[in-house]
N, C-alpha and C. Protein backbone atom coordinates (compact mmCIF):
# COMPACT_ATOMS: atom_id res chain seq x y z
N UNK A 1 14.81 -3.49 13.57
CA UNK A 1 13.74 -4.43 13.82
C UNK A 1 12.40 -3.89 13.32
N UNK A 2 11.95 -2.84 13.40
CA UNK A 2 10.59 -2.06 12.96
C UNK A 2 10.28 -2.24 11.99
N UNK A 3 11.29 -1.88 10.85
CA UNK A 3 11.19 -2.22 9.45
C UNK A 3 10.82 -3.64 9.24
N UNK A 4 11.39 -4.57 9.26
CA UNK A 4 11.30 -5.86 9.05
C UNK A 4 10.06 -6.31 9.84
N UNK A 5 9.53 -5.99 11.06
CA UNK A 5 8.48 -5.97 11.82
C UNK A 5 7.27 -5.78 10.72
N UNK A 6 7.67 -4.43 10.38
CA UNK A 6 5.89 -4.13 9.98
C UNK A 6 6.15 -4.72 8.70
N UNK A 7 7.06 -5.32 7.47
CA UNK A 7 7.08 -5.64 6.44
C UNK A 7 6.57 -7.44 6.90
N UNK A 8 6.51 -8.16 8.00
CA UNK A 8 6.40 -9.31 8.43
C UNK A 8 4.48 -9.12 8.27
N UNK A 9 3.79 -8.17 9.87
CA UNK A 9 2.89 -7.97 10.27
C UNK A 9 1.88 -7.53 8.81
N UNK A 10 2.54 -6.67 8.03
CA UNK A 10 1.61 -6.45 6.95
C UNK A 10 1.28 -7.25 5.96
N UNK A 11 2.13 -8.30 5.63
CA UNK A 11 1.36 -9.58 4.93
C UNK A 11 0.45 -10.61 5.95
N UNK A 12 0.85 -10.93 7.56
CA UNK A 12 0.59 -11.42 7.88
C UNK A 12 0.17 -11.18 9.41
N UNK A 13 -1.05 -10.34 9.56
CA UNK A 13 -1.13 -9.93 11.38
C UNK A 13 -2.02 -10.24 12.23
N UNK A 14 -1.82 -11.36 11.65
CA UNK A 14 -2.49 -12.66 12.85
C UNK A 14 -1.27 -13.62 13.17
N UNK A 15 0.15 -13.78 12.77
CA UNK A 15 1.19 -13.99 13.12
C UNK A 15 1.06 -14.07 14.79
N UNK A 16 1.86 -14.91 15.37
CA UNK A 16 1.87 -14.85 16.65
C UNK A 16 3.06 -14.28 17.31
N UNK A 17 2.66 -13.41 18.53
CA UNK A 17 3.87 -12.85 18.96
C UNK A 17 5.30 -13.50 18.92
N UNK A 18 4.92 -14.54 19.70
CA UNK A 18 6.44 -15.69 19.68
C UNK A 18 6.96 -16.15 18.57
N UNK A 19 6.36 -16.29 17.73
CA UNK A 19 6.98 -16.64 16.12
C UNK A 19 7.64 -15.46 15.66
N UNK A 20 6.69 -14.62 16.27
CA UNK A 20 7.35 -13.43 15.46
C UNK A 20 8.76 -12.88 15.94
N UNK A 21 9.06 -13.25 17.38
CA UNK A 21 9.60 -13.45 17.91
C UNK A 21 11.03 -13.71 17.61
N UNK A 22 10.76 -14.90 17.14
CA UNK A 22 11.65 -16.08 16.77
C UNK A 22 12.22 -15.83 15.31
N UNK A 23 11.29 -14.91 14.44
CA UNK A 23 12.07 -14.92 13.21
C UNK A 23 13.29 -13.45 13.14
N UNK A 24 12.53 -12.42 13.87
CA UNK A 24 13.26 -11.47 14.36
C UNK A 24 14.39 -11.66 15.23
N UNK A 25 14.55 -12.68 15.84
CA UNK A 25 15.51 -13.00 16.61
C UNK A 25 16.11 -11.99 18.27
N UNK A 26 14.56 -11.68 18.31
CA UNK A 26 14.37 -10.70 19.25
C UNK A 26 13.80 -11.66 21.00
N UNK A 27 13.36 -10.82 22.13
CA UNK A 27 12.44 -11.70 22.78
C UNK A 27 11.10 -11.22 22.56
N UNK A 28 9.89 -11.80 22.90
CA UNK A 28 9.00 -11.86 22.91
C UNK A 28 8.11 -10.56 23.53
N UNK A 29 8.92 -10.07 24.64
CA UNK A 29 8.57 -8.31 24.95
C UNK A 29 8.75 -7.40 24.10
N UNK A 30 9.73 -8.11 23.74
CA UNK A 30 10.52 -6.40 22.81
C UNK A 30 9.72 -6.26 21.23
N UNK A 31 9.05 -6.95 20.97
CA UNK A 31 7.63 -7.48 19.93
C UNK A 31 6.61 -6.68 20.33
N UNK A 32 6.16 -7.09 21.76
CA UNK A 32 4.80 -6.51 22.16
C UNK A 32 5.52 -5.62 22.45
N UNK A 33 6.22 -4.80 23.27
CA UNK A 33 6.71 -3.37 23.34
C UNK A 33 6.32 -2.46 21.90
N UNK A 34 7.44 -3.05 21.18
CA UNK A 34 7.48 -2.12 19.62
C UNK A 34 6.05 -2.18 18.83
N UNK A 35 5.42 -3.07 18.89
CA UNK A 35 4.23 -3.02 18.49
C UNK A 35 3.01 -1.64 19.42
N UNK A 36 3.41 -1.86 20.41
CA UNK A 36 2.40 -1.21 21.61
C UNK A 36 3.35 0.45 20.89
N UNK A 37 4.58 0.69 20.84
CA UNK A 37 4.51 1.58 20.51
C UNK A 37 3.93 2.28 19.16
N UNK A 38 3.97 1.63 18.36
CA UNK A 38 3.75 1.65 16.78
C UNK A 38 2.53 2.33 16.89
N UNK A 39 1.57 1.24 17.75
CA UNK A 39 0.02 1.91 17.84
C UNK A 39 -0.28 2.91 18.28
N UNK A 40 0.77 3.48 19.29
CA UNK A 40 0.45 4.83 20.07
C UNK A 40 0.99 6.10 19.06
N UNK A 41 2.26 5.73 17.83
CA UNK A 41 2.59 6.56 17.42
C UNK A 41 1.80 6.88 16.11
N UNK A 42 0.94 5.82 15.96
CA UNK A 42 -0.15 5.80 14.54
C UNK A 42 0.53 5.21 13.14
N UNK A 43 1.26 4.83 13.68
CA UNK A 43 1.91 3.82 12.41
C UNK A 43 1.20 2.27 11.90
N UNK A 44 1.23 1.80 13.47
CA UNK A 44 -0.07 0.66 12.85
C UNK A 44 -1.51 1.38 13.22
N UNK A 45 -2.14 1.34 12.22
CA UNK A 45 -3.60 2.28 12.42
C UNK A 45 -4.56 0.83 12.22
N UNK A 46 -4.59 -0.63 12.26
CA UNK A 46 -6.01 -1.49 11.94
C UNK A 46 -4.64 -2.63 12.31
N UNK A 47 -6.07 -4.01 12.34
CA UNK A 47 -5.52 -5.04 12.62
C UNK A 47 -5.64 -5.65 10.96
N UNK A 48 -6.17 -5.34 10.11
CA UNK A 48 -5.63 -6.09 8.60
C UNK A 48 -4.58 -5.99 8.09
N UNK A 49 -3.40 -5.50 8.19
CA UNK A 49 -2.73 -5.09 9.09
C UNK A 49 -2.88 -3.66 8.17
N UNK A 50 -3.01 -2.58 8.77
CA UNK A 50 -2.77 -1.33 8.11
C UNK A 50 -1.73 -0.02 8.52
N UNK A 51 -1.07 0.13 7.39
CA UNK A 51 0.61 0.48 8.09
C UNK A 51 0.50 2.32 7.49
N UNK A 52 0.75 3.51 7.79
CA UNK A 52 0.59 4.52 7.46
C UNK A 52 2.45 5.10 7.15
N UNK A 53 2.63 4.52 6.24
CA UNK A 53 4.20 4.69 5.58
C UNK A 53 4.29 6.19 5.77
N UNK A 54 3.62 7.25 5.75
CA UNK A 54 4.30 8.47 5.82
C UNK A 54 4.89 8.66 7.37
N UNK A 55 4.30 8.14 8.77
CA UNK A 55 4.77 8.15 9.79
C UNK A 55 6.33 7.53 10.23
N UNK A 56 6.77 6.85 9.07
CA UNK A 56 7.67 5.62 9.63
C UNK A 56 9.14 6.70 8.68
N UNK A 57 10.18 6.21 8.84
CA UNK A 57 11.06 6.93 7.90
C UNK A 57 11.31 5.99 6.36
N UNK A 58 10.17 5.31 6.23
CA UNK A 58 10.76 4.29 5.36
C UNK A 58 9.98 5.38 3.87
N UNK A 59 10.87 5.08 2.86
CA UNK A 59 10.00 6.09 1.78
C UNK A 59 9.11 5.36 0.73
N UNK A 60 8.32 5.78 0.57
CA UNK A 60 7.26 4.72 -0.41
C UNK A 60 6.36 5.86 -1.26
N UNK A 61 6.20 5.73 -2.69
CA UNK A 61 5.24 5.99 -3.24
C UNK A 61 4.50 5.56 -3.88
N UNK A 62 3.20 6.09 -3.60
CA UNK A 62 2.18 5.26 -4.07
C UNK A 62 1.80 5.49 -5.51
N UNK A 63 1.00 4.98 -6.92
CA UNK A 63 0.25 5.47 -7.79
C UNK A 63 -0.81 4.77 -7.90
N UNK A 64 -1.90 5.40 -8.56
CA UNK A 64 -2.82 4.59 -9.57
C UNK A 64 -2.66 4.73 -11.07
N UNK A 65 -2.69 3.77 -11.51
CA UNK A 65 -2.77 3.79 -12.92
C UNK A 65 -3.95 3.50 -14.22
N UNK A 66 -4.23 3.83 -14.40
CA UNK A 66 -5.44 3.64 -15.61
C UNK A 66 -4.58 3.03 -16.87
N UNK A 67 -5.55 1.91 -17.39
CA UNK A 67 -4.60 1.41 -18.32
C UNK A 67 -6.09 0.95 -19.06
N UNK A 68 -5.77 1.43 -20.57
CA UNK A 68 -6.60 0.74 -21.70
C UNK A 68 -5.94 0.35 -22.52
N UNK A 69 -6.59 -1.19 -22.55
CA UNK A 69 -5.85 -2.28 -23.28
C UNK A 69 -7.10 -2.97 -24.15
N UNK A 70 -6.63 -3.91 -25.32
CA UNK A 70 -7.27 -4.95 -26.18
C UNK A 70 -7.74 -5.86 -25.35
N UNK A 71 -8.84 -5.95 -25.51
CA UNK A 71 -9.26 -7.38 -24.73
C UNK A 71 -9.04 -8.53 -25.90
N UNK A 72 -8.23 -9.96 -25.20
CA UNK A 72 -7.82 -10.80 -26.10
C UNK A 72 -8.74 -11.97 -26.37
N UNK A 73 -8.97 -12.32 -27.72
CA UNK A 73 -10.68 -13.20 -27.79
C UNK A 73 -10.66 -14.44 -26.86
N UNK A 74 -11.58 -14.57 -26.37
CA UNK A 74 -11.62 -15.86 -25.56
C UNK A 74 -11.25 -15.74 -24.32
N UNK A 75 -10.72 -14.39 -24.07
CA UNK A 75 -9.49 -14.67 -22.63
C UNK A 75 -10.46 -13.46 -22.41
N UNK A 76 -10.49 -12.18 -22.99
CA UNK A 76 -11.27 -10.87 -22.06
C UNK A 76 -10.15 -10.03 -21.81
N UNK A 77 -10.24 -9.85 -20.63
CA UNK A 77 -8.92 -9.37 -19.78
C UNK A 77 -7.96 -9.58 -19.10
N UNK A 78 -9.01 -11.08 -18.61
CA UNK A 78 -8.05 -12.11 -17.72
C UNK A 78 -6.18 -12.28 -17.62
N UNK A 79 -5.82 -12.57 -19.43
CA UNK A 79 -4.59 -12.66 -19.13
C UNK A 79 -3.45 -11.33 -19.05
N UNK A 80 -4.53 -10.17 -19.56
CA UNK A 80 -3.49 -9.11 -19.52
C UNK A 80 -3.21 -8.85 -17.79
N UNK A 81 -4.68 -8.90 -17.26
CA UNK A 81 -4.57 -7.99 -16.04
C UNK A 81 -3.79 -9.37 -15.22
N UNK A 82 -3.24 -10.30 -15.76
CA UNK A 82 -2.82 -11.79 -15.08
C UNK A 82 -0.94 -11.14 -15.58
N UNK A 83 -0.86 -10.50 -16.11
CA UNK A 83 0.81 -10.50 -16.76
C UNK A 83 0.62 -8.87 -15.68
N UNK A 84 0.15 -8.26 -15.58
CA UNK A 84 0.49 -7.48 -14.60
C UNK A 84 0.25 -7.58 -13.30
N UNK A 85 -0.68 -8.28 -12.84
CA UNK A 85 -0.14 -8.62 -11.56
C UNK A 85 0.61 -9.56 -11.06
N UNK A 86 1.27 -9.92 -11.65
CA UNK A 86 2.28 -10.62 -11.20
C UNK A 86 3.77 -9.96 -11.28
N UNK A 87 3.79 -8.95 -11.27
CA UNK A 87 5.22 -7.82 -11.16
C UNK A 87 4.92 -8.07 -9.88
N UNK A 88 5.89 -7.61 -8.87
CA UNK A 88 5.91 -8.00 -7.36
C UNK A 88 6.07 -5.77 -7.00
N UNK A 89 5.78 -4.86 -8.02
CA UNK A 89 5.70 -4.11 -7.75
C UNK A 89 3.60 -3.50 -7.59
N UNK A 90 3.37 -4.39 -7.97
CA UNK A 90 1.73 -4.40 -8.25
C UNK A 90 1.44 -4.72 -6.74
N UNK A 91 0.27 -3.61 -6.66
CA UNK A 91 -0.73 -4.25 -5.04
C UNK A 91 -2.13 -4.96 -5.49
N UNK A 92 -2.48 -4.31 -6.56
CA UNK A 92 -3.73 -4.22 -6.49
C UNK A 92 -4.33 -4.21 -8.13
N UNK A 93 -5.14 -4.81 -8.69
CA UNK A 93 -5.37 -4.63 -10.34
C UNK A 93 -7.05 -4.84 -10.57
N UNK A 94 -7.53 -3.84 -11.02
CA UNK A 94 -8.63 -4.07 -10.93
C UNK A 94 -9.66 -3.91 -12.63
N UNK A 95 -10.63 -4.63 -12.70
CA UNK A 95 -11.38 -4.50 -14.38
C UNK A 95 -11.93 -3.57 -13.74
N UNK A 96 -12.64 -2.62 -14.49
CA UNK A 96 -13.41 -1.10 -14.40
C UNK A 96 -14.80 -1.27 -15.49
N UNK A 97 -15.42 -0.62 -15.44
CA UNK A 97 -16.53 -0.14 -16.65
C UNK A 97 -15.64 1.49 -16.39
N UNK A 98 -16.07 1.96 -17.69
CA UNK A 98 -15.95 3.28 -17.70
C UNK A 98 -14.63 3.68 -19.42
N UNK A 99 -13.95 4.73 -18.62
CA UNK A 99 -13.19 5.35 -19.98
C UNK A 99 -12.17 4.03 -20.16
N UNK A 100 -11.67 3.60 -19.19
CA UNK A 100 -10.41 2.76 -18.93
C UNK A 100 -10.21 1.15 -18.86
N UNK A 101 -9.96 0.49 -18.52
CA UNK A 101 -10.16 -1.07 -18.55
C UNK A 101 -9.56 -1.29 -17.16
N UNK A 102 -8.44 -1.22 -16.79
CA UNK A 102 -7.79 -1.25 -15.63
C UNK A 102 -7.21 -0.72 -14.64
N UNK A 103 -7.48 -0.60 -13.49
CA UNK A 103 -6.53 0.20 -12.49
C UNK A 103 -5.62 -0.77 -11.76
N UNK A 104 -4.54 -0.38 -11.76
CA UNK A 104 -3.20 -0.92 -11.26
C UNK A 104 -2.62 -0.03 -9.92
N UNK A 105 -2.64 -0.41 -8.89
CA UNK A 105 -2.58 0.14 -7.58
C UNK A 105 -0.97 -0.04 -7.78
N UNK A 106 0.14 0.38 -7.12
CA UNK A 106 1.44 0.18 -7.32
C UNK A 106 2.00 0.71 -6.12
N UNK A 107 3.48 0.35 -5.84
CA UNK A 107 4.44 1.02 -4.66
C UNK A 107 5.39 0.98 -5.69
N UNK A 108 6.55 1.92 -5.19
CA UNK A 108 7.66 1.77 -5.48
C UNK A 108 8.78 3.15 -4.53
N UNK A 109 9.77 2.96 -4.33
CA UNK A 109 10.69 3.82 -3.72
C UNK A 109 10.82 5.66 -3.97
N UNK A 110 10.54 5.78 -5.27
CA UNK A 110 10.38 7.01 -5.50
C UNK A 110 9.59 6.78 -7.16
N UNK A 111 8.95 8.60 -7.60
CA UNK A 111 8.47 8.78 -8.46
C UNK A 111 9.68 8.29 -9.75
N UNK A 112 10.16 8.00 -9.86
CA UNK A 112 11.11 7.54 -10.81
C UNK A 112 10.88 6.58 -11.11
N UNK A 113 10.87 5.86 -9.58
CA UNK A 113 11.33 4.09 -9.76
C UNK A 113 9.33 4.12 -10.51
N UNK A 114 8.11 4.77 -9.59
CA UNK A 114 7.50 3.85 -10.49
C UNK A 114 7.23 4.68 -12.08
N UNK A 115 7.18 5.96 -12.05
CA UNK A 115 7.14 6.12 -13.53
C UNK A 115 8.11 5.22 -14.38
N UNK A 116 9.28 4.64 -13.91
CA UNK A 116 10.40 3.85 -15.40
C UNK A 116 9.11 2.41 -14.98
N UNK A 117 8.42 2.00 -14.06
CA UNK A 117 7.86 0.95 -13.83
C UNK A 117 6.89 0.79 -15.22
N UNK A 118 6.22 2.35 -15.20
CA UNK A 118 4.89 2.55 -16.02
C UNK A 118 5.47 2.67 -17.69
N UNK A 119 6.56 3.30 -17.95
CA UNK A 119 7.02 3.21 -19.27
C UNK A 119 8.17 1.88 -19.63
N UNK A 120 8.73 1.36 -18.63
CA UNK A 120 9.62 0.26 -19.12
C UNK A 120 8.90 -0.82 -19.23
N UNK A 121 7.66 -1.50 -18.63
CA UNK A 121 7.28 -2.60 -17.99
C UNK A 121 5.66 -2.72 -18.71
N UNK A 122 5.09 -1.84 -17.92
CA UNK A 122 3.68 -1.77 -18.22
C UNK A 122 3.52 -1.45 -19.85
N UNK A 123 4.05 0.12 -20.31
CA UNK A 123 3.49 0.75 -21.49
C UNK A 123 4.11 -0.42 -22.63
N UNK A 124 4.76 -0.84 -22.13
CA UNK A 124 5.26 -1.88 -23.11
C UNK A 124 4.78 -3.07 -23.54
N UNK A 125 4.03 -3.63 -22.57
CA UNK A 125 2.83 -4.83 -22.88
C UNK A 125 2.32 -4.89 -24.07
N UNK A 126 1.99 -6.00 -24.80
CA UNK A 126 1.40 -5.87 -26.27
C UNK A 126 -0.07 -5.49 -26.07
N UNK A 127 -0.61 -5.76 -25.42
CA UNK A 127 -2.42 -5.74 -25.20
C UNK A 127 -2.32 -4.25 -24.74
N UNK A 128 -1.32 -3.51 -24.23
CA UNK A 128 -1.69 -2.14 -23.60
C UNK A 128 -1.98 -0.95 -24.57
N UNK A 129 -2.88 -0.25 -24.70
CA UNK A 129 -3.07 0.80 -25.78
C UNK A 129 -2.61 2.23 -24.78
N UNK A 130 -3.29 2.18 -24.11
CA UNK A 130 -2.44 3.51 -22.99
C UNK A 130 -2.63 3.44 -21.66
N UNK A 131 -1.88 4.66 -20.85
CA UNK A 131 -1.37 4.27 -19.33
C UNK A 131 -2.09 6.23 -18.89
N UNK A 132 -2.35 6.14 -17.75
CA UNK A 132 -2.45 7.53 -17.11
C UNK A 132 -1.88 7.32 -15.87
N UNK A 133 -0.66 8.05 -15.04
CA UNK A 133 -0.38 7.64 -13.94
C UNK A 133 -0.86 8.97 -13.22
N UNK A 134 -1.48 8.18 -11.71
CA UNK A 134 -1.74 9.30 -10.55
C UNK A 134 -1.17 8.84 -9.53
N UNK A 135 0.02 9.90 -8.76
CA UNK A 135 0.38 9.46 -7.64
C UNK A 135 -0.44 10.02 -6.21
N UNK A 136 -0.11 9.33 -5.43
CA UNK A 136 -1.13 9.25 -3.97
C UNK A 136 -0.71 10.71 -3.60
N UNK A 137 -0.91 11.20 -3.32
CA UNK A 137 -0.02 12.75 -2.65
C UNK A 137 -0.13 12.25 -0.81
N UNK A 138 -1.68 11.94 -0.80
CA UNK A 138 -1.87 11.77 1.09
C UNK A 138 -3.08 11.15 1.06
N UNK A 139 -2.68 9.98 2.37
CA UNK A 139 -3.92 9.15 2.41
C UNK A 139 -4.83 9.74 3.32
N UNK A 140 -5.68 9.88 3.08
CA UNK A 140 -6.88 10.18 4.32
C UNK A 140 -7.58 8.94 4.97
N UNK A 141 -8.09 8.30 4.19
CA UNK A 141 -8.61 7.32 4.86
C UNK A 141 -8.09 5.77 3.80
N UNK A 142 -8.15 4.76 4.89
CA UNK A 142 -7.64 3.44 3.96
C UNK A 142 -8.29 2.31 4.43
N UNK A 143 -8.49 1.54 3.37
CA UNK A 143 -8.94 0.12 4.36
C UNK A 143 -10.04 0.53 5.39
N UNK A 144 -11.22 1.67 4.88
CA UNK A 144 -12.23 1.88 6.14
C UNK A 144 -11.29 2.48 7.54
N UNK A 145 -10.17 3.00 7.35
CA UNK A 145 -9.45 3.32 8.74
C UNK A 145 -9.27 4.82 8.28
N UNK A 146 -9.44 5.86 8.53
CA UNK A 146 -8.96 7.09 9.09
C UNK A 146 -7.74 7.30 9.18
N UNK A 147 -6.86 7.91 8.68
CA UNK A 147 -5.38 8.32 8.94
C UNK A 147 -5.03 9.48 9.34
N UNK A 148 -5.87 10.14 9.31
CA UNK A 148 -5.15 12.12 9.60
C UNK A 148 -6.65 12.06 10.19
N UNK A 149 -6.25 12.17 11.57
CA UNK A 149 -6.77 12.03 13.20
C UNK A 149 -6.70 13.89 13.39
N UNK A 150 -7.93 14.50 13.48
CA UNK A 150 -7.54 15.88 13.43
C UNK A 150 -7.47 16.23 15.36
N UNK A 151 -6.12 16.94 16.08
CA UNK A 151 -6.62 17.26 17.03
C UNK A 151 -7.33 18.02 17.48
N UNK A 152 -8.31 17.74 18.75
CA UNK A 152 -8.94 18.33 19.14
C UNK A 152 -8.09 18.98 20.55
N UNK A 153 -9.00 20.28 20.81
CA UNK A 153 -8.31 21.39 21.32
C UNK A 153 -9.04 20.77 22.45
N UNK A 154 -7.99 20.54 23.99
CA UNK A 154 -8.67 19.76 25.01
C UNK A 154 -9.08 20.83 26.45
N UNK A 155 -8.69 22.10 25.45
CA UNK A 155 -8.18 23.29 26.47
C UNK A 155 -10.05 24.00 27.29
N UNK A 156 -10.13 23.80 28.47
CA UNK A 156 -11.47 24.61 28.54
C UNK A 156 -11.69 25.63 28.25
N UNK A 157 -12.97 26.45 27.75
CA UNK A 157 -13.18 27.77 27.35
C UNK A 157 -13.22 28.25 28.62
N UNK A 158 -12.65 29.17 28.77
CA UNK A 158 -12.98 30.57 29.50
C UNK A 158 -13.99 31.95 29.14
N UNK A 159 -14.79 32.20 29.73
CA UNK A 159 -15.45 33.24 28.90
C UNK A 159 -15.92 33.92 30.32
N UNK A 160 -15.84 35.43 30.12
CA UNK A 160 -15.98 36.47 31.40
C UNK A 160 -17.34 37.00 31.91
């Protein structure tokens, strides 16, 4: 249920408990339970919904990609950065000023799946002139949320 939970809640977490409920085929406690735990274990860290995949056992890696491409007359960038986001492996695609034209935010299961992503799919585009891939190593902060919560030592000093 967790899995399918937070893959529900993260497109959509204003969803209502009971629906959510209902598609899980769960009751309506066992929703707010698993959720109430999620939050205590730091897996859901925000209400947009923001999910911290290294906590969960599910495996995900992240990259960024830099991509310089032809801008096509009349169109700009529009339709290149329009043929890549629409891979259902794409999060995120963004125009830049600078060395590059585009950053392409990405998931995929392992460094494999998205490097064959970046040479089968992407480097292959006609408008693409080149690709730089960087993978996420560790998120610190996301979405304005904090992820690596440092503990604090709750222990009183003693001193003689």
């Amino acid at each position: 249920m967790r899995e399918e939970l937070l893959a529900i809640i993260e497109k959509n977490s204003r969803m209502d408990l009971k629906e959510l409920a209902v598609i899980l085929g769960v009751e309506e406690i066992d929703v707010v339970n698993e959720m109430a735990a999620m939050e205590k274990e730091g897996i859901i860290c925000g209400y947009h919904t923001l999910i911290n995949w290294e906590k969960t056992s599910i495996e995900k890696v992240s990259a960024l990609i830099e991509v310089r491409v032809t801008p096509q007359r009349g169109q700009g960038f529009d339709n290149i950065a329009e043929r890549i986001y629409k891979y259902p492996e794409v999060h995120a695609v963004y125009l830049l000023s600078g060395g590059y034209d585009l950053l392409v935010s990405l998931e995929g299961k392992t460094l494999k799946e998205v490097a064959s992503f970046v040479s089968d799919k992407l480097s292959t585009l006609e408008s693409v002139l080149s690709t730089a891939t960087h993978f996420i190593l560790k998120k610190y902060k996301d979405h304005g949320t904090i992820l690596t919560k440092k503990i604090e030592d709750e222990r009183e000093m003693i001193t003689p």
